[in-house]
PDB file of N, CA and C in Angstrom:
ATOM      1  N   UNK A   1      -5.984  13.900   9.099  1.00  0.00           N
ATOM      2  CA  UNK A   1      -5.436  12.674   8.576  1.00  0.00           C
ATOM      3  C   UNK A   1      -4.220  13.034   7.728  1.00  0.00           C
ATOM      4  N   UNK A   2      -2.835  12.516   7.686  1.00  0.00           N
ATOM      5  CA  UNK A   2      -1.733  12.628   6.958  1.00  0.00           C
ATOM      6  C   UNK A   2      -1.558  11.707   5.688  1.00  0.00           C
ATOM      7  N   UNK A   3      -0.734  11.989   4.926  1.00  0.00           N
ATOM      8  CA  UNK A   3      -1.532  12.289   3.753  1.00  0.00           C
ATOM      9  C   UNK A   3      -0.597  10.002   3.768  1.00  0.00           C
ATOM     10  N   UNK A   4      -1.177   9.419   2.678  1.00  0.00           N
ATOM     11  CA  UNK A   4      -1.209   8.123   3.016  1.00  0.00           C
ATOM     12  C   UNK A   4       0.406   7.715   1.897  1.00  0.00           C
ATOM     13  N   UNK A   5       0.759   6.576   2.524  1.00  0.00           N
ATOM     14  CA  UNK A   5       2.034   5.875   1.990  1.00  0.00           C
ATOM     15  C   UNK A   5       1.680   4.486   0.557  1.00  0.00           C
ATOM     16  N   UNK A   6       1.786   5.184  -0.423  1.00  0.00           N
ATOM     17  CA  UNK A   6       1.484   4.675  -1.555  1.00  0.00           C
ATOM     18  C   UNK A   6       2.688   3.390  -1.657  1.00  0.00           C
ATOM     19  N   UNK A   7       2.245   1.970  -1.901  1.00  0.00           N
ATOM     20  CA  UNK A   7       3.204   0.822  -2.633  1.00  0.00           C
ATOM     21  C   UNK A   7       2.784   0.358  -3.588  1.00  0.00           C
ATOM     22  N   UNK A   8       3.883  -0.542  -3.662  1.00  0.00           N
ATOM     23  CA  UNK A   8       3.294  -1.888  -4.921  1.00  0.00           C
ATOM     24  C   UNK A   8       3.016  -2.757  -3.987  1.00  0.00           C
ATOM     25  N   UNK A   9       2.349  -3.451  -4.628  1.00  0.00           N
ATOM     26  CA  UNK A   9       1.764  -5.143  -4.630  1.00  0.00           C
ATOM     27  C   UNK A   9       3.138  -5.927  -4.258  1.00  0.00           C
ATOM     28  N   UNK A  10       3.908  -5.579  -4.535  1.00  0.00           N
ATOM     29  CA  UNK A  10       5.765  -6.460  -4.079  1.00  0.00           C
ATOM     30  C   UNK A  10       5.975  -6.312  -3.129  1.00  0.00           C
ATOM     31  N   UNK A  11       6.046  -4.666  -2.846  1.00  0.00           N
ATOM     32  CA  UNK A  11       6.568  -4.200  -1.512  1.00  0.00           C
ATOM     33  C   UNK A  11       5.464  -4.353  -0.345  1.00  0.00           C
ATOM     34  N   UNK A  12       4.093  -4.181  -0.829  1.00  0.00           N
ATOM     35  CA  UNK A  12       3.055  -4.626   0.707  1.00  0.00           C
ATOM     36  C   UNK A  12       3.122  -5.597   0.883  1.00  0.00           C
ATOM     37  N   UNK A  13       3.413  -7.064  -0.088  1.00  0.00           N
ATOM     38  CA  UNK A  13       3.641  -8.610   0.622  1.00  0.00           C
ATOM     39  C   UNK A  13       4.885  -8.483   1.126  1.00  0.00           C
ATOM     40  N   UNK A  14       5.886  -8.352   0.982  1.00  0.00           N
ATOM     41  CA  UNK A  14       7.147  -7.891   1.896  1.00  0.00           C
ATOM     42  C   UNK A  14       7.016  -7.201   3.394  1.00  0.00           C
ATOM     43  N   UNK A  15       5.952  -6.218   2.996  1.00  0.00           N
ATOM     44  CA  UNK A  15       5.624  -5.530   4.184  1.00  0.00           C
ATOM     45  C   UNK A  15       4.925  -6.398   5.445  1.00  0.00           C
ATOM     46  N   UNK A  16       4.073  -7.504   4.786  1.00  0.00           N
ATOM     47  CA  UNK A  16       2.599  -7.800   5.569  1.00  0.00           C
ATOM     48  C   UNK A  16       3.710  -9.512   6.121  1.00  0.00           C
ATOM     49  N   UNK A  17       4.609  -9.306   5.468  1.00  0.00           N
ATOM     50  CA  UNK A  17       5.728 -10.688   5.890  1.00  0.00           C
ATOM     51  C   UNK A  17       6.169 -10.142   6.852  1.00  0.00           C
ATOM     52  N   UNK A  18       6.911  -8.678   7.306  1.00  0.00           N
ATOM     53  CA  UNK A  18       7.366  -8.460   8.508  1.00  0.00           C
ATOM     54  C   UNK A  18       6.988  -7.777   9.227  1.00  0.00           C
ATOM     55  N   UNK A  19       5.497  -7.615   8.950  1.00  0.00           N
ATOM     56  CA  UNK A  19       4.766  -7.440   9.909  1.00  0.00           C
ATOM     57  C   UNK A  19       4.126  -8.727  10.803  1.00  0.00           C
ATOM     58  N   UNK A  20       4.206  -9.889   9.865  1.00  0.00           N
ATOM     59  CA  UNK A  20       3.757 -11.070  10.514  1.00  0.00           C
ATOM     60  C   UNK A  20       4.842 -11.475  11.071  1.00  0.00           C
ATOM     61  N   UNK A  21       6.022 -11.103  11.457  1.00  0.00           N
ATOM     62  CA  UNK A  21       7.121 -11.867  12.554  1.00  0.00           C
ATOM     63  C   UNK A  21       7.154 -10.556  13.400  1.00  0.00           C
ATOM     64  N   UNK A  22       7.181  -9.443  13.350  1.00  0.00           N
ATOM     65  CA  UNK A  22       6.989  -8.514  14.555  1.00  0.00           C
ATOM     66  C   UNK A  22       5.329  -8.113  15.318  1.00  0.00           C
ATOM     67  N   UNK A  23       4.256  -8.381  14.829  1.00  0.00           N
ATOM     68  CA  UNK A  23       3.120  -8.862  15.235  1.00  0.00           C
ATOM     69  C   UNK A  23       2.654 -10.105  15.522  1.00  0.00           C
ATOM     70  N   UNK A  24       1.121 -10.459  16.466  1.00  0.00           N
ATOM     71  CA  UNK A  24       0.848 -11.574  15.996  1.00  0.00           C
ATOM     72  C   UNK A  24      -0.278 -11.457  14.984  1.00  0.00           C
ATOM     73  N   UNK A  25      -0.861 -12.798  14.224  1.00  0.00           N
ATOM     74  CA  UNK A  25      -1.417 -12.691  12.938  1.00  0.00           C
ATOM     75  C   UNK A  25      -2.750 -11.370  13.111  1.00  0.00           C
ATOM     76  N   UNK A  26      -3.028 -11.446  14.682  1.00  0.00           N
ATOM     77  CA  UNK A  26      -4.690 -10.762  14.225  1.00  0.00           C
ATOM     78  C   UNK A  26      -4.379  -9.376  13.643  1.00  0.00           C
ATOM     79  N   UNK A  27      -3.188  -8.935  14.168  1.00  0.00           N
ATOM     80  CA  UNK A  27      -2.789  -7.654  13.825  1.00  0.00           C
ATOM     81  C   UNK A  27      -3.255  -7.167  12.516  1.00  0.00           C
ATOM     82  N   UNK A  28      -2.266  -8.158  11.795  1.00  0.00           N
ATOM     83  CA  UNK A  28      -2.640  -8.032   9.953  1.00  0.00           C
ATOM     84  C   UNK A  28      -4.195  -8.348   9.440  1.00  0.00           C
ATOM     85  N   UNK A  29      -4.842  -9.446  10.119  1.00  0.00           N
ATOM     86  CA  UNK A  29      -6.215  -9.810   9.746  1.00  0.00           C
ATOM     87  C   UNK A  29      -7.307  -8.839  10.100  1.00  0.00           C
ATOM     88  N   UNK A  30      -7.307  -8.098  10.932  1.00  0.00           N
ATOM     89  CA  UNK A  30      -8.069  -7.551  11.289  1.00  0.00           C
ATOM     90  C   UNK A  30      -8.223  -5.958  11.614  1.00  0.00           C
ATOM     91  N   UNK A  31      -8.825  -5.346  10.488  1.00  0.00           N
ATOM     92  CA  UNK A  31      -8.928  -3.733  10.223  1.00  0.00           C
ATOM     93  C   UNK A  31      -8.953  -2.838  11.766  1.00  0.00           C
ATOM     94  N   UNK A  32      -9.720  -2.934  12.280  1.00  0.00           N
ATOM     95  CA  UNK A  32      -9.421  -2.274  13.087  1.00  0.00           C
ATOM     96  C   UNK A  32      -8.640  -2.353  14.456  1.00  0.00           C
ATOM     97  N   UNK A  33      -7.933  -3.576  14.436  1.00  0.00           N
ATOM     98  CA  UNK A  33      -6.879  -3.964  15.348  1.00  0.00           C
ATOM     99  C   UNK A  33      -5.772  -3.751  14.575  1.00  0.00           C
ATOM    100  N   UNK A  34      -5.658  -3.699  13.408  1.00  0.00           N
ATOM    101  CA  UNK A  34      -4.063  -2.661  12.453  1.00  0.00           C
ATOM    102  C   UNK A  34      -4.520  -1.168  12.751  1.00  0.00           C
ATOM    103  N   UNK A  35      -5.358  -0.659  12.491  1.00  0.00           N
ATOM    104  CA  UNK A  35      -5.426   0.714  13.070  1.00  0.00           C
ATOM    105  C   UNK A  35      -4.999   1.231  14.435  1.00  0.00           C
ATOM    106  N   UNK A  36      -5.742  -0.043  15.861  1.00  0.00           N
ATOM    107  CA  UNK A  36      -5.502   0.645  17.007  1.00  0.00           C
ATOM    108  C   UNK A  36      -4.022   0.509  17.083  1.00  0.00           C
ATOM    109  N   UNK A  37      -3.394  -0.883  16.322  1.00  0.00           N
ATOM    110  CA  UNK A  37      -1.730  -0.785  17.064  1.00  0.00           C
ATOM    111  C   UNK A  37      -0.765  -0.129  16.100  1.00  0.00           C
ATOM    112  N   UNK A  38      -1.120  -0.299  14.286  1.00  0.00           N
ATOM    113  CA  UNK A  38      -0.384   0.569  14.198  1.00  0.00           C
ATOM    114  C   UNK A  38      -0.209   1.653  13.098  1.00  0.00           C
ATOM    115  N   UNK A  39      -1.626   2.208  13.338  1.00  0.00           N
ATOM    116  CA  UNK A  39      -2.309   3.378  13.026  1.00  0.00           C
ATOM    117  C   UNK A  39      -2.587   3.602  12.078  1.00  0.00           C
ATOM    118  N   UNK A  40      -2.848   2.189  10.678  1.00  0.00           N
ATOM    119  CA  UNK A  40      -3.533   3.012   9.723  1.00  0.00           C
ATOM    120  C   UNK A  40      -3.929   1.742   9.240  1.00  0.00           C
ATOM    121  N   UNK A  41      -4.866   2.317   7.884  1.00  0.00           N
ATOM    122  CA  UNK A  41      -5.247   0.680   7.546  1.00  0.00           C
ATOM    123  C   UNK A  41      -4.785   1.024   5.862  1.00  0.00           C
ATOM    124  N   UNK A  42      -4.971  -0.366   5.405  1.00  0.00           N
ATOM    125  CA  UNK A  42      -4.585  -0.429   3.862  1.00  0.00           C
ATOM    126  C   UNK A  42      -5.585  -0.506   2.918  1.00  0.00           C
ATOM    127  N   UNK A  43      -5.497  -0.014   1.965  1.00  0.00           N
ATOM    128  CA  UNK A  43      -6.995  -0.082   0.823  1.00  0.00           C
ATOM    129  C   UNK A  43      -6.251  -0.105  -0.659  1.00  0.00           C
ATOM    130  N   UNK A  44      -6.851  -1.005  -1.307  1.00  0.00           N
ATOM    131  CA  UNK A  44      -6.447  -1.563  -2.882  1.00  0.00           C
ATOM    132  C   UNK A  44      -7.041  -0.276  -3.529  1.00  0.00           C
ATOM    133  N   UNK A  45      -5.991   0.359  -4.315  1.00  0.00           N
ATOM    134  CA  UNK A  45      -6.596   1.644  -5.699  1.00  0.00           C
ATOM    135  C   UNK A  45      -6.150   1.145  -6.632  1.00  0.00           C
ATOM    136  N   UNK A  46      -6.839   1.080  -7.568  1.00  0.00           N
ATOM    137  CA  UNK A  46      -6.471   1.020  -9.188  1.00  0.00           C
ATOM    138  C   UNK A  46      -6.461   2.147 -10.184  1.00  0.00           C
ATOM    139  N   UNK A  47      -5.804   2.370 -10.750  1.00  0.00           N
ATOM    140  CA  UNK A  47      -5.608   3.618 -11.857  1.00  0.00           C
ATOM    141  C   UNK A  47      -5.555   2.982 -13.038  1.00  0.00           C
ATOM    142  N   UNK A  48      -6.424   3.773 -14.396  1.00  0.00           N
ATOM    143  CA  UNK A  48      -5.796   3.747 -15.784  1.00  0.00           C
ATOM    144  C   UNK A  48      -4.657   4.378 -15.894  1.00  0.00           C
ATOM    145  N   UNK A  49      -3.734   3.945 -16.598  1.00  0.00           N
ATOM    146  CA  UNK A  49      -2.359   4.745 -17.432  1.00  0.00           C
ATOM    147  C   UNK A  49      -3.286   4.224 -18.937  1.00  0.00           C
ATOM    148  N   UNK A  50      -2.582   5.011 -19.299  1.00  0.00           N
ATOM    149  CA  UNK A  50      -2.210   4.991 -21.206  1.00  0.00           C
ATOM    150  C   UNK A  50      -0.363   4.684 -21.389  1.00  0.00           C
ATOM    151  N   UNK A  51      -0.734   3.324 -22.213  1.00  0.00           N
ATOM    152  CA  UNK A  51       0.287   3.029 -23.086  1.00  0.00           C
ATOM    153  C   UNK A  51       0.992   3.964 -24.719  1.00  0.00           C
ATOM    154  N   UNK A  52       1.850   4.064 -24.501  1.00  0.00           N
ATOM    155  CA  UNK A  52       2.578   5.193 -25.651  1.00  0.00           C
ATOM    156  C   UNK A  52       2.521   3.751 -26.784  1.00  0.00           C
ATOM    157  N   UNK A  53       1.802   3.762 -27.810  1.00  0.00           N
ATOM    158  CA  UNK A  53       2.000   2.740 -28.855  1.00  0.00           C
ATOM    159  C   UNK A  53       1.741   3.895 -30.106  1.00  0.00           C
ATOM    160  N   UNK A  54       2.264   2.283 -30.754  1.00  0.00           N
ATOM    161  CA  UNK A  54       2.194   2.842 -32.464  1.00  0.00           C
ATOM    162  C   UNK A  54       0.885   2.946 -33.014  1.00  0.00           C
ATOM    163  N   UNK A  55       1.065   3.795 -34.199  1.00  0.00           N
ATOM    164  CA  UNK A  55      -0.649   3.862 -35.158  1.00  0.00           C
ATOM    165  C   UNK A  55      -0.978   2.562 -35.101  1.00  0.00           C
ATOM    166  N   UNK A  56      -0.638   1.543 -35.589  1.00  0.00           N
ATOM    167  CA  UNK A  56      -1.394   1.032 -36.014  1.00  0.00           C
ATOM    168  C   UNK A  56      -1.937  -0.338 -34.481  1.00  0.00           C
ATOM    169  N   UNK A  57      -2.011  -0.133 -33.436  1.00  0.00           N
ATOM    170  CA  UNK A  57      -1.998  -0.560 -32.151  1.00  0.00           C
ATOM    171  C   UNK A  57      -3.753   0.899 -31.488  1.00  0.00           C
ATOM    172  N   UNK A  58      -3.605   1.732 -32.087  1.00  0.00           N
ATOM    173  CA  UNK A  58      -4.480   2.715 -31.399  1.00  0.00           C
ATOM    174  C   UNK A  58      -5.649   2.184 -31.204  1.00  0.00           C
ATOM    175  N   UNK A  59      -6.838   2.483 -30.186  1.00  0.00           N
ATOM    176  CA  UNK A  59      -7.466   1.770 -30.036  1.00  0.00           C
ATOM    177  C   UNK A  59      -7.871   0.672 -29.333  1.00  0.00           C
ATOM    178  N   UNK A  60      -6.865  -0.821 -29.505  1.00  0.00           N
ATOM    179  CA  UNK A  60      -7.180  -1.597 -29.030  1.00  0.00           C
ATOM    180  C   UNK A  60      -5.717  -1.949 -27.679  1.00  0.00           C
ATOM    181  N   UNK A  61      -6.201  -2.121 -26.717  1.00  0.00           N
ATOM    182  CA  UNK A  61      -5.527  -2.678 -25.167  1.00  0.00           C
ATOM    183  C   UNK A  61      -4.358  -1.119 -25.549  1.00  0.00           C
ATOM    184  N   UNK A  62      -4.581  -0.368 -25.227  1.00  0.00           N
ATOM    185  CA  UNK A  62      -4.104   1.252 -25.153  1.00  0.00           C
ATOM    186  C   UNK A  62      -3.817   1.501 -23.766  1.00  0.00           C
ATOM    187  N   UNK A  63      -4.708   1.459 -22.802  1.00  0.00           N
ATOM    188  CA  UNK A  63      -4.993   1.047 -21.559  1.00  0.00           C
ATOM    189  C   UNK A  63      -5.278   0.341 -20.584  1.00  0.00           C
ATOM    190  N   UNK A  64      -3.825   0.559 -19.472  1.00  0.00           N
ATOM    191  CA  UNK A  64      -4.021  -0.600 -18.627  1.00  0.00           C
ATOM    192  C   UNK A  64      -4.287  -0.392 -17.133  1.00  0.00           C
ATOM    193  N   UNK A  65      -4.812  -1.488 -16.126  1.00  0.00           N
ATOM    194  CA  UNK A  65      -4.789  -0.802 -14.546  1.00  0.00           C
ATOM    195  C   UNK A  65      -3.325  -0.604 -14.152  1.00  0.00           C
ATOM    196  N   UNK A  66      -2.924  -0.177 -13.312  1.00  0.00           N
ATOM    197  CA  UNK A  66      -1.920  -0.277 -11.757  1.00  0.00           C
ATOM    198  C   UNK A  66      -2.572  -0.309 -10.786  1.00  0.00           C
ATOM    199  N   UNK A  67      -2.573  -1.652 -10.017  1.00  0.00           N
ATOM    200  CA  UNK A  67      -2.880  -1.781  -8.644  1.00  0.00           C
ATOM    201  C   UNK A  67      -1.624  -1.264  -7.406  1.00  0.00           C
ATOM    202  N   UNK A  68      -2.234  -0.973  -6.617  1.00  0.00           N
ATOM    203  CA  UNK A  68      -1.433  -0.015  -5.444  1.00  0.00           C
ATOM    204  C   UNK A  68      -2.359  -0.243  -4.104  1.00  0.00           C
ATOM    205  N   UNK A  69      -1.173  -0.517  -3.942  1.00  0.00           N
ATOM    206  CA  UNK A  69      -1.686  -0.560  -1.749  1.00  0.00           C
ATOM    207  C   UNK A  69      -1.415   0.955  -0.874  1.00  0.00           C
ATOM    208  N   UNK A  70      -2.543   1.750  -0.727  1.00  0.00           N
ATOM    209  CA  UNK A  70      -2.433   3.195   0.118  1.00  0.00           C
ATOM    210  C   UNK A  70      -2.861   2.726   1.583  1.00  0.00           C
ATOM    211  N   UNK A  71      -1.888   3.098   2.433  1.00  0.00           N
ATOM    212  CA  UNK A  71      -1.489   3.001   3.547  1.00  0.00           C
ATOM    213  C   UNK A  71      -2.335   4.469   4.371  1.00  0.00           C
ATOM    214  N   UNK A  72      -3.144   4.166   4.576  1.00  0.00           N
ATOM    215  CA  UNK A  72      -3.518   5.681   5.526  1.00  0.00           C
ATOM    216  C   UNK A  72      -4.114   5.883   6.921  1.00  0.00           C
ATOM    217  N   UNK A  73      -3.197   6.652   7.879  1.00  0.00           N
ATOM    218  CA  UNK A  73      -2.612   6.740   8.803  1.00  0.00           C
ATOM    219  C   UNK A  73      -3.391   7.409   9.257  1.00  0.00           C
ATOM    220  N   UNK A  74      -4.404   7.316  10.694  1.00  0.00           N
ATOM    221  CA  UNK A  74      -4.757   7.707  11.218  1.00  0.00           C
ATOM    222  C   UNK A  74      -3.890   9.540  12.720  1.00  0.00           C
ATOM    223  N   UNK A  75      -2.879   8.504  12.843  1.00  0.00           N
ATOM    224  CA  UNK A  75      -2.115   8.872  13.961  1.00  0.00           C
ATOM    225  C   UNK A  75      -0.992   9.767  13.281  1.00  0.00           C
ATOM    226  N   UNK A  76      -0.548  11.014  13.124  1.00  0.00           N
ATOM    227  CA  UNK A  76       1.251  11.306  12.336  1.00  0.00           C
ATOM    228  C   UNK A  76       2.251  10.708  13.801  1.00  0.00           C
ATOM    229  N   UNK A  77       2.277  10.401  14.958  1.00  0.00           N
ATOM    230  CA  UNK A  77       3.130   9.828  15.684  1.00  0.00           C
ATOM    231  C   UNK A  77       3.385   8.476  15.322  1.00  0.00           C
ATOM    232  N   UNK A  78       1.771   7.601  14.894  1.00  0.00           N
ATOM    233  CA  UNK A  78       2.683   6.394  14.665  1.00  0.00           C
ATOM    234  C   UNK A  78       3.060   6.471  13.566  1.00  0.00           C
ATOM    235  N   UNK A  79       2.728   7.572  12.137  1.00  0.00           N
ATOM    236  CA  UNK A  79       3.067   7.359  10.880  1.00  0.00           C
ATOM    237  C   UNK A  79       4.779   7.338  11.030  1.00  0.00           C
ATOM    238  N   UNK A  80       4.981   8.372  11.995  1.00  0.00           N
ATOM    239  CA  UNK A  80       6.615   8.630  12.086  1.00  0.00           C
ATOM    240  C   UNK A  80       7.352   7.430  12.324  1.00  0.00           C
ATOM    241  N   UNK A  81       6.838   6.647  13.640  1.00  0.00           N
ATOM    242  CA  UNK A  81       7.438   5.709  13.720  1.00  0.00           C
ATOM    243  C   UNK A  81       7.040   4.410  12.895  1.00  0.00           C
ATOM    244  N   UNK A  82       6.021   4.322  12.335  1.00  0.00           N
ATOM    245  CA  UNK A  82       5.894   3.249  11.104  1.00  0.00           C
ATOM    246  C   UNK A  82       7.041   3.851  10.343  1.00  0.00           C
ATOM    247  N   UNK A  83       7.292   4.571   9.685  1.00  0.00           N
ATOM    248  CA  UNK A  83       8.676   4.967   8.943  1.00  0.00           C
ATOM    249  C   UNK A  83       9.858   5.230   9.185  1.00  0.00           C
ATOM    250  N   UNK A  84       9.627   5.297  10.430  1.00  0.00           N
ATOM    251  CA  UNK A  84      11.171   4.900  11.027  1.00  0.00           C
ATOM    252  C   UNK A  84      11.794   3.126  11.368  1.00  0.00           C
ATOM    253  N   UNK A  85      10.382   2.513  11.780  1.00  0.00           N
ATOM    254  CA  UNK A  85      11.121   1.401  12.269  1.00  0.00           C
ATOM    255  C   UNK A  85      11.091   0.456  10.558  1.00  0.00           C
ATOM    256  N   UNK A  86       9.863   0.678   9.525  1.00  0.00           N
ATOM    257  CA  UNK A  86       9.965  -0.346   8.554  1.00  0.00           C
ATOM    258  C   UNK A  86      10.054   1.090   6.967  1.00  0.00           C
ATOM    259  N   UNK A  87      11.380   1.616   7.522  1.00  0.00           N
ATOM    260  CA  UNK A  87      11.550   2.642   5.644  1.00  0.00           C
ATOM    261  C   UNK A  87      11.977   1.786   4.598  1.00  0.00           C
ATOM    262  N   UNK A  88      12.983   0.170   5.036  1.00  0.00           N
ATOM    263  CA  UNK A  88      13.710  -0.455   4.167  1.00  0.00           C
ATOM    264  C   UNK A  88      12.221  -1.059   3.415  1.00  0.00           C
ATOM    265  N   UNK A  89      11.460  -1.782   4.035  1.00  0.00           N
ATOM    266  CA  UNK A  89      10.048  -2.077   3.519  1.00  0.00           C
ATOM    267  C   UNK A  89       8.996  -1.084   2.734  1.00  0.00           C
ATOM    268  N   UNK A  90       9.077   0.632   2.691  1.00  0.00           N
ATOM    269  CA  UNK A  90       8.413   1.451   2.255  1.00  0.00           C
ATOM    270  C   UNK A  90       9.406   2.184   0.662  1.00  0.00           C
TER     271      UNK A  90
END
């Protein structure tokens, strides 16, 4: 498996928009019909960061999530051409 194409939340609705005019909808709806056509599927990760604040802030809301859409690619032929035909979208 190659290693997966990390976004934001901005750029995968951008993404899943032109994928819905160069697909039809089941493509996007349905996990393993985005895998067979175009080779990977998407999964929501969340991470803590730490916020750099002042003393007197320590403690409280210090830490926050980042949500991220990982893209992971079954196929490296279609990964190539997923990044060739949509890089302006990645």
């Amino acid at each position: 498996m190659s290693k997966a194409i990390i976004l934001t939340k901005e750029k995968w609705f951008r993404l899943l928009e032109r994928l819905g005019q160069d697909y039809p909808k089941s493509v996007k709806m349905v996990r393993w019909k985005t895998k067979e056509v175009l080779g990977f599927t998407a999964r929501e990760h969340e991470e803590w960061h730490d916020r750099n604040v002042s003393s007197r802030e320590v403690g409280y809301g210090t830490r926050y999530r980042v949500t991220t859409i990982h893209l992971d690619f079954y196929d490296e032929k279609k990964r190539t051409m997923f990044l060739l035909k949509y890089s302006d979208y990645v």
